[in-house]
C-alpha atoms as a PDB file:
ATOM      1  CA  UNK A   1      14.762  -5.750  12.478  1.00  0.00           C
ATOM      2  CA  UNK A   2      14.176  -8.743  14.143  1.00  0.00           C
ATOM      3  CA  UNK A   3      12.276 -11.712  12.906  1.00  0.00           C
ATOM      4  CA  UNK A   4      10.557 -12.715  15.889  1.00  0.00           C
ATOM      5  CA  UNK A   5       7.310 -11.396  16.797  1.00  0.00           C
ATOM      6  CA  UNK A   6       4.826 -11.995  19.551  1.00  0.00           C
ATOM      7  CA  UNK A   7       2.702 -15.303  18.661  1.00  0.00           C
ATOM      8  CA  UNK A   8      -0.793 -15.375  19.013  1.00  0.00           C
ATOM      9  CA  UNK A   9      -2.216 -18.007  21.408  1.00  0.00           C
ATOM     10  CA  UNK A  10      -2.451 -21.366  20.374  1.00  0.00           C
ATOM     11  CA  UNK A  11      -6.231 -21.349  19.582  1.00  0.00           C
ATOM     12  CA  UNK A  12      -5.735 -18.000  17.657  1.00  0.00           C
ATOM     13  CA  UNK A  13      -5.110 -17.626  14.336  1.00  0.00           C
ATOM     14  CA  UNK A  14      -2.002 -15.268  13.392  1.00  0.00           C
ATOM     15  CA  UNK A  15       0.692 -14.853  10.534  1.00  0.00           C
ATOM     16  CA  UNK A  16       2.191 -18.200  10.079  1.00  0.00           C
ATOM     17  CA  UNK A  17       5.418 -17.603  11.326  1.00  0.00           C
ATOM     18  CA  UNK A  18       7.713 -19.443   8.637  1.00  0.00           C
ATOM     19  CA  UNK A  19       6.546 -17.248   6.067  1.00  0.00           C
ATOM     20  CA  UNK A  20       6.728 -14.286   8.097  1.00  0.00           C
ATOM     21  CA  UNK A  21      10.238 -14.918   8.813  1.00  0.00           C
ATOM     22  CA  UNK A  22      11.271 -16.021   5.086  1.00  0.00           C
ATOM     23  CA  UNK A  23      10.028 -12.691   3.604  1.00  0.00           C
ATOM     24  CA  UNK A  24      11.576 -10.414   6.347  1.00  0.00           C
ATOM     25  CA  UNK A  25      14.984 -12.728   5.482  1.00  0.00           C
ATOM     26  CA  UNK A  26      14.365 -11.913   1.464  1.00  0.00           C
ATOM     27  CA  UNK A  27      13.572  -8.434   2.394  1.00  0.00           C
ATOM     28  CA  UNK A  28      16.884  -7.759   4.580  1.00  0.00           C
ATOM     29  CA  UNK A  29      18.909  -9.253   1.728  1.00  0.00           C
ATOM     30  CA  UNK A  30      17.624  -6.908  -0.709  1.00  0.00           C
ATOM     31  CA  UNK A  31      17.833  -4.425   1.798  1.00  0.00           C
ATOM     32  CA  UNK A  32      21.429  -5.073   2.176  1.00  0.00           C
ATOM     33  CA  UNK A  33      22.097  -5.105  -1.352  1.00  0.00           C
ATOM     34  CA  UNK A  34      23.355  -2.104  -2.719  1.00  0.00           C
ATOM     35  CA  UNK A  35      20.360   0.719  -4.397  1.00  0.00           C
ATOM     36  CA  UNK A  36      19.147  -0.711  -7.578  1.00  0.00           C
ATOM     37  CA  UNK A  37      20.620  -3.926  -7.544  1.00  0.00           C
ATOM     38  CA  UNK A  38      16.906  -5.592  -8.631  1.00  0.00           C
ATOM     39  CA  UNK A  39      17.244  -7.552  -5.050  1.00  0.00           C
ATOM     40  CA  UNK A  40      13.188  -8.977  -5.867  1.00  0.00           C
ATOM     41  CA  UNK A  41      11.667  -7.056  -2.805  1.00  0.00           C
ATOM     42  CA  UNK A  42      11.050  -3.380  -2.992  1.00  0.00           C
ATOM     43  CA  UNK A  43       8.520  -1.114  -0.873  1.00  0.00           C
ATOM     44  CA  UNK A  44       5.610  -2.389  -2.938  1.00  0.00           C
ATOM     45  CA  UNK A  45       6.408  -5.959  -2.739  1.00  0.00           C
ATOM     46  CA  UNK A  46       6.283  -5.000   1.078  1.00  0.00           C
ATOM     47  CA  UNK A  47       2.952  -3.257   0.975  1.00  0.00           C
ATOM     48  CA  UNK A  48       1.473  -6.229  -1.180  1.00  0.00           C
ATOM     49  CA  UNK A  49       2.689  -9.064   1.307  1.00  0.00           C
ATOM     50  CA  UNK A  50       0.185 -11.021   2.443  1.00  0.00           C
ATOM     51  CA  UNK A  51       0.350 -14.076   4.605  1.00  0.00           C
ATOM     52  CA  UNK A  52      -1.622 -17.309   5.482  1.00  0.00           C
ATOM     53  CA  UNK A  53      -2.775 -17.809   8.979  1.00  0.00           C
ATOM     54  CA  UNK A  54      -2.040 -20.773  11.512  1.00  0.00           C
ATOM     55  CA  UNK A  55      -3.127 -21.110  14.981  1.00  0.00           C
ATOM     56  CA  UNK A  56      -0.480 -19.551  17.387  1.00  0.00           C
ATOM     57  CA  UNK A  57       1.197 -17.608  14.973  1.00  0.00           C
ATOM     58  CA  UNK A  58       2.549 -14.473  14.709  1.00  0.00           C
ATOM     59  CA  UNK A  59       0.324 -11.295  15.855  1.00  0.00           C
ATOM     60  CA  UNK A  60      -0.924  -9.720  12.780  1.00  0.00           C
ATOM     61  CA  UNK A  61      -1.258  -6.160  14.443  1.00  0.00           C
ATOM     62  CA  UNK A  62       3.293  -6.880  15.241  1.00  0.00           C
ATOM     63  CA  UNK A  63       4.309  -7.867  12.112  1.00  0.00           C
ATOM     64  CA  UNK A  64       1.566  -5.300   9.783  1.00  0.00           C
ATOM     65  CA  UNK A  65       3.239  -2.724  11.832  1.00  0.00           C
ATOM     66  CA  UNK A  66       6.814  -3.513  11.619  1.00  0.00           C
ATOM     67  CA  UNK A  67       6.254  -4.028   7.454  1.00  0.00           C
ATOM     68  CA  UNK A  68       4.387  -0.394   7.089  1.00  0.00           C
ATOM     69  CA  UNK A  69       7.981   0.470   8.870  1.00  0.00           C
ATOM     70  CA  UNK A  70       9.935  -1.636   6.496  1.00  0.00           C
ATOM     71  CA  UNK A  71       8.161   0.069   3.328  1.00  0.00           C
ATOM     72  CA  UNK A  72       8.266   3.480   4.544  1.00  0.00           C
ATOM     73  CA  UNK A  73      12.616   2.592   5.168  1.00  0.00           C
ATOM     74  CA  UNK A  74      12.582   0.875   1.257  1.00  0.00           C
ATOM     75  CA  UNK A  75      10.771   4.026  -0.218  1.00  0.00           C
ATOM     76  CA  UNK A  76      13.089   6.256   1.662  1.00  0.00           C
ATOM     77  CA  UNK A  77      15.871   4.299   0.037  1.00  0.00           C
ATOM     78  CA  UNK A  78      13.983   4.345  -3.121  1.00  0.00           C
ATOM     79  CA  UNK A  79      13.417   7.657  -3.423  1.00  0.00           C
ATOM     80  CA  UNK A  80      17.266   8.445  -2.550  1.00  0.00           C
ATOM     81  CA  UNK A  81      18.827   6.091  -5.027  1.00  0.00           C
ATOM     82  CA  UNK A  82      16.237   7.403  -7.988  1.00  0.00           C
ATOM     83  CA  UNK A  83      17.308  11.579  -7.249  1.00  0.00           C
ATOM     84  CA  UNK A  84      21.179  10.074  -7.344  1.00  0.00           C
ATOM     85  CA  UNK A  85      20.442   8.600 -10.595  1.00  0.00           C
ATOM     86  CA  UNK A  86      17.815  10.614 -12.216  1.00  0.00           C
ATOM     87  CA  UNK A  87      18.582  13.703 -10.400  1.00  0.00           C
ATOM     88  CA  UNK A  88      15.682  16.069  -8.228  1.00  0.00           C
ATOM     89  CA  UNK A  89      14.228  17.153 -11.397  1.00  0.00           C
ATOM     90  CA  UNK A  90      12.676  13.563 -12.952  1.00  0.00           C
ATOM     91  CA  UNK A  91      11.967  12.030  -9.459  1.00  0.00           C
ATOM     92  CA  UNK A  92       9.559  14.819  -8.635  1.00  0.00           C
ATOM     93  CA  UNK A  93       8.267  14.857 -12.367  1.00  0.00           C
ATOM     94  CA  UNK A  94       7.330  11.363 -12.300  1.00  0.00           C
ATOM     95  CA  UNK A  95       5.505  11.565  -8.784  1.00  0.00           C
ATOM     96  CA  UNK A  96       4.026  14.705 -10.213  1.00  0.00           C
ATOM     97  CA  UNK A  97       2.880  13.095 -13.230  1.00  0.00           C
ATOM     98  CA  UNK A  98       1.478   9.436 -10.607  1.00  0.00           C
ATOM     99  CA  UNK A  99      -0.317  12.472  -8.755  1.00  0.00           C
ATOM    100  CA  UNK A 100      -2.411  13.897 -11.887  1.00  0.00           C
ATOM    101  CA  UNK A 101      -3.061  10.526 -13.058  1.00  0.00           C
ATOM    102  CA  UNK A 102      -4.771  10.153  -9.461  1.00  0.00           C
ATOM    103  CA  UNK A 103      -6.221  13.395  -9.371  1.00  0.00           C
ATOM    104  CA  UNK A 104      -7.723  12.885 -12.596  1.00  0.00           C
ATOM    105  CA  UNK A 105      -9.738   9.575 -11.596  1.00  0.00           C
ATOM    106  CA  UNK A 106     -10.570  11.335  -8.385  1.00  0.00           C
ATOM    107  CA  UNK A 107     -12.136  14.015 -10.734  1.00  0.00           C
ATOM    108  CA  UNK A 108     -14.902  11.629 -12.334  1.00  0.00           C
ATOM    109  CA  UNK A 109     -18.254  11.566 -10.838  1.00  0.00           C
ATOM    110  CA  UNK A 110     -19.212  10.225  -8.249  1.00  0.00           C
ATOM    111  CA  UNK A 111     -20.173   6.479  -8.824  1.00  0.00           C
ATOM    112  CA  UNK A 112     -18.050   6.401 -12.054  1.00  0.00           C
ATOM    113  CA  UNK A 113     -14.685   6.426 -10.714  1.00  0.00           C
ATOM    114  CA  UNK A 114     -14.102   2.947 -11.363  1.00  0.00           C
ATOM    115  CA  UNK A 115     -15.394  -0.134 -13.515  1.00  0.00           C
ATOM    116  CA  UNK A 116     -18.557  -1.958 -12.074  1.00  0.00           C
ATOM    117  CA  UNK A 117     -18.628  -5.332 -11.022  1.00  0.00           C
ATOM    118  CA  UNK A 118     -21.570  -7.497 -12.503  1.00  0.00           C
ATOM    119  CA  UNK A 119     -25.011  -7.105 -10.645  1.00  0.00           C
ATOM    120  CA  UNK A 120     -24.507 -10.417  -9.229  1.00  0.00           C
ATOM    121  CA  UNK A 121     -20.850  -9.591  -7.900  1.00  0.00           C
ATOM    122  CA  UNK A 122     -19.428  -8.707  -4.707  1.00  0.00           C
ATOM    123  CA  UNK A 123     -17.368  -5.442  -5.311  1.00  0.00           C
ATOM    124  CA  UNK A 124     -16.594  -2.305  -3.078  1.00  0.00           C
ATOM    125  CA  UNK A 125     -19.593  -0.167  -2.061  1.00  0.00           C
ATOM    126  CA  UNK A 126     -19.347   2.784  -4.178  1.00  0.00           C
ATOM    127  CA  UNK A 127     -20.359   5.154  -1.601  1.00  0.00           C
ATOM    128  CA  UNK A 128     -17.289   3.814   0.674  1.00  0.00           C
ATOM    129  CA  UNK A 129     -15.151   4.319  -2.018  1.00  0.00           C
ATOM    130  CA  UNK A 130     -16.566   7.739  -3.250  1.00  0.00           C
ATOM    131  CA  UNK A 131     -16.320   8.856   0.143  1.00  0.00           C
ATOM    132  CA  UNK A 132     -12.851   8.256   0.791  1.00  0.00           C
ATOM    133  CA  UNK A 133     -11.602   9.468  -2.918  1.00  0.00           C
ATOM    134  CA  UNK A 134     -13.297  13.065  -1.603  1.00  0.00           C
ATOM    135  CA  UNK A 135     -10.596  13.175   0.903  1.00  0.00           C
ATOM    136  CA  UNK A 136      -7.935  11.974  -0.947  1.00  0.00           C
ATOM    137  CA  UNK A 137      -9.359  14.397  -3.875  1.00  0.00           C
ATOM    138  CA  UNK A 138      -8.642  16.989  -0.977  1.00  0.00           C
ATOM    139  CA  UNK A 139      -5.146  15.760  -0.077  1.00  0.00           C
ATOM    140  CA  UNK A 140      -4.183  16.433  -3.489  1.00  0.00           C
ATOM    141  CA  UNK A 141      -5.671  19.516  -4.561  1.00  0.00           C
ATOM    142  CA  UNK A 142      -5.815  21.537  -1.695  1.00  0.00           C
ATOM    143  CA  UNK A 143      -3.204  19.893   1.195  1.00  0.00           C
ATOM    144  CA  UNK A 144      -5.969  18.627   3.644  1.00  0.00           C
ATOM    145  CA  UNK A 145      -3.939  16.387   5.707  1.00  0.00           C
ATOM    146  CA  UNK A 146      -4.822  12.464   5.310  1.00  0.00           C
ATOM    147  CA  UNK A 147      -1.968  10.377   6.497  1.00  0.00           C
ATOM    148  CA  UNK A 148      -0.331   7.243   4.665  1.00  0.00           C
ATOM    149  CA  UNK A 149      -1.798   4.801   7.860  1.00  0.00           C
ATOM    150  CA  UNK A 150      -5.479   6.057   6.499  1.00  0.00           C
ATOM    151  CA  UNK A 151      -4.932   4.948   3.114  1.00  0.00           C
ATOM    152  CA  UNK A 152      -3.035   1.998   4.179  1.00  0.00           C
ATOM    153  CA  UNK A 153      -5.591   0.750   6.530  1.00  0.00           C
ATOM    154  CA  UNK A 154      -8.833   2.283   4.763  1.00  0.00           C
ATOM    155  CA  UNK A 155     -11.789  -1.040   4.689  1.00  0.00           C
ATOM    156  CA  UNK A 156     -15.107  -0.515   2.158  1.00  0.00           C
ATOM    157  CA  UNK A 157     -17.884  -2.610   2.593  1.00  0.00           C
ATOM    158  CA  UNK A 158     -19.053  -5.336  -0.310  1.00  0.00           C
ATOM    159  CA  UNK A 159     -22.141  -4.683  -2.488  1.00  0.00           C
ATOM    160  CA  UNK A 160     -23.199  -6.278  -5.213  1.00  0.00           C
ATOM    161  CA  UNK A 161     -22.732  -4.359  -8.449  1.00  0.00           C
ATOM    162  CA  UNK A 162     -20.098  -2.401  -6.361  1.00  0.00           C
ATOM    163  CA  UNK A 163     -16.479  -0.817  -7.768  1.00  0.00           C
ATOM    164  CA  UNK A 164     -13.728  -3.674  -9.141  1.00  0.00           C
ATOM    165  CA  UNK A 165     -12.053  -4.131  -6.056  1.00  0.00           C
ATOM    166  CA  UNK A 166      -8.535  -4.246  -8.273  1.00  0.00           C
ATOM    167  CA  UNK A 167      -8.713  -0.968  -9.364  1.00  0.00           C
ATOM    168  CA  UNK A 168      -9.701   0.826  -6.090  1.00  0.00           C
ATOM    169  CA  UNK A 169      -6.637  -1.184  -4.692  1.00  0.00           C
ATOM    170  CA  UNK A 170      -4.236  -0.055  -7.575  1.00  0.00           C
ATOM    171  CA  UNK A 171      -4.918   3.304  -6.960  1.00  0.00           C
ATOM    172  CA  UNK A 172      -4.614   3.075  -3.624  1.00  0.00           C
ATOM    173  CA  UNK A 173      -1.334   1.777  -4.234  1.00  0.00           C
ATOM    174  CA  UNK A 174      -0.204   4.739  -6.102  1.00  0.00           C
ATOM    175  CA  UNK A 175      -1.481   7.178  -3.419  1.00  0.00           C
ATOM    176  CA  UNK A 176       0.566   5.515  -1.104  1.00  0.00           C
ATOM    177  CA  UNK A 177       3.650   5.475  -3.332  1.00  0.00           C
ATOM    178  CA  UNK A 178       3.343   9.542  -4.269  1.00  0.00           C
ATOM    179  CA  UNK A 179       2.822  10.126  -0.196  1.00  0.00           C
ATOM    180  CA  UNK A 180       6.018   7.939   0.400  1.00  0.00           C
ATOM    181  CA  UNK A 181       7.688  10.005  -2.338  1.00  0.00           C
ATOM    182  CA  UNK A 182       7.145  13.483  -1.010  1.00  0.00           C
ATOM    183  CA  UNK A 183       7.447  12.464   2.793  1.00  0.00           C
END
C-alpha cells in the first residue's frame, strides 16, 4: 500500500498527511513482522486510528477506505496466526463466546442497553442506537445480512440524557471483530 493519497484542496480540511503516513509506516512494519510478534499495530489499533485535520491534506474518504482495507488484511492475518496456534476449535470458541456476550446486551430492553449519560449530557440518542442493535440483534440470531461497512460507518444523533457513547462504541467494536472473524 502506498502512502500517498489524494490531498484535499488547500482551503479544505483533510487527514494531515504526516500522521497519515507515520501510522501506515508503523502499520507496514508490524505487518511485515512475522504473526504474533506484538509489532504495536493490530486490526483494532487500525479501526481506532484517528487523525487531526490540516488544510490540504489528505482526503478522508482515500485514506478511511484504504485503512477499513488494511484491518480487514490484519484480521485475516489475525485470525490465521490464532487457528495455527490455538487450533480451529478455541478461535471459533472465543468468537462464539464475543458473539453471546453481544447478543446478550442486544437482548435488554429497549432503552436499557447501555448506561445513561447525565440529563445535562450529550450522549447517543437511544432510539438511534436501539434501532440499529435490532438489526444487529438480527445478524446474530437469525443471519439477516448487515455488512461490516454498516457497522463501521453507522452515525447516532446526540441527546441529552442519551446512551454513554463509550459503550455503544465498544460494542461496536466487538461486532466488527466477530464479523472479521467469521468472514
Amino acid at each position: 500500500m502506498g502512502t500517498t493519497f489524494p490531498r484535499t484542496g488547500r482551503s479544505k480540511p483533510g487527514y494531515r498527511m504526516r500522521d497519515v503516513d507515520e501510522f501506515l509506516l508503523a502499520a507496514r512494519r508490524a505487518y511485515d513482522a512475522p504473526p504474533g510478534a506484538g509489532a504495536g499495530v493490530d486490526a483494532t489499533t487500525i479501526r481506532r486510528a484517528a487523525f487531526p485535520l490540516e488544510k490540504g491534506g489528505y482526503s478522508t474518504v482515500h485514506v478511511d477506505s484504504a485503512l477499513e482495507r488494511l484491518e480487514d488484511a490484519f484480521a485475516l492475518r489475525e485470525r490465521e496466526h490464532a487457528i495455527r496456534t490455538s487450533g480451529d476449535r478455541a478461535w471459533y470458541g472465543e468468537t462464539r463466546a464475543a458473539a453471546q456476550e453481544i447478543t446478550a446486551r442486544l437482548r435488554r430492553p429497549p432503552g436499557r442497553r447501555f448506561e445513561r449519560t447525565g440529563f445535562l449530557s450529550q450522549g447517543y440518542s437511544p432510539e438511534d442506537v436501539d434501532r440499529f442493535a435490532e438489526r444487529l440483534r438480527a445478524y446474530f440470531e437469525k443471519g439477516a445480512p448487515i455488512r461490516v461497512d454498516d457497522v463501521r460507518t453507522v452515525a447516532f444523533r446526540s441527546k441529552l440524557g442519551g446512551y454513554r457513547e463509550w459503550q455503544v462504541d465498544l460494542l461496536l467494536d466487538a461486532v466488527v471483530d466477530v464479523m472479521l472473524a467469521v468472514r
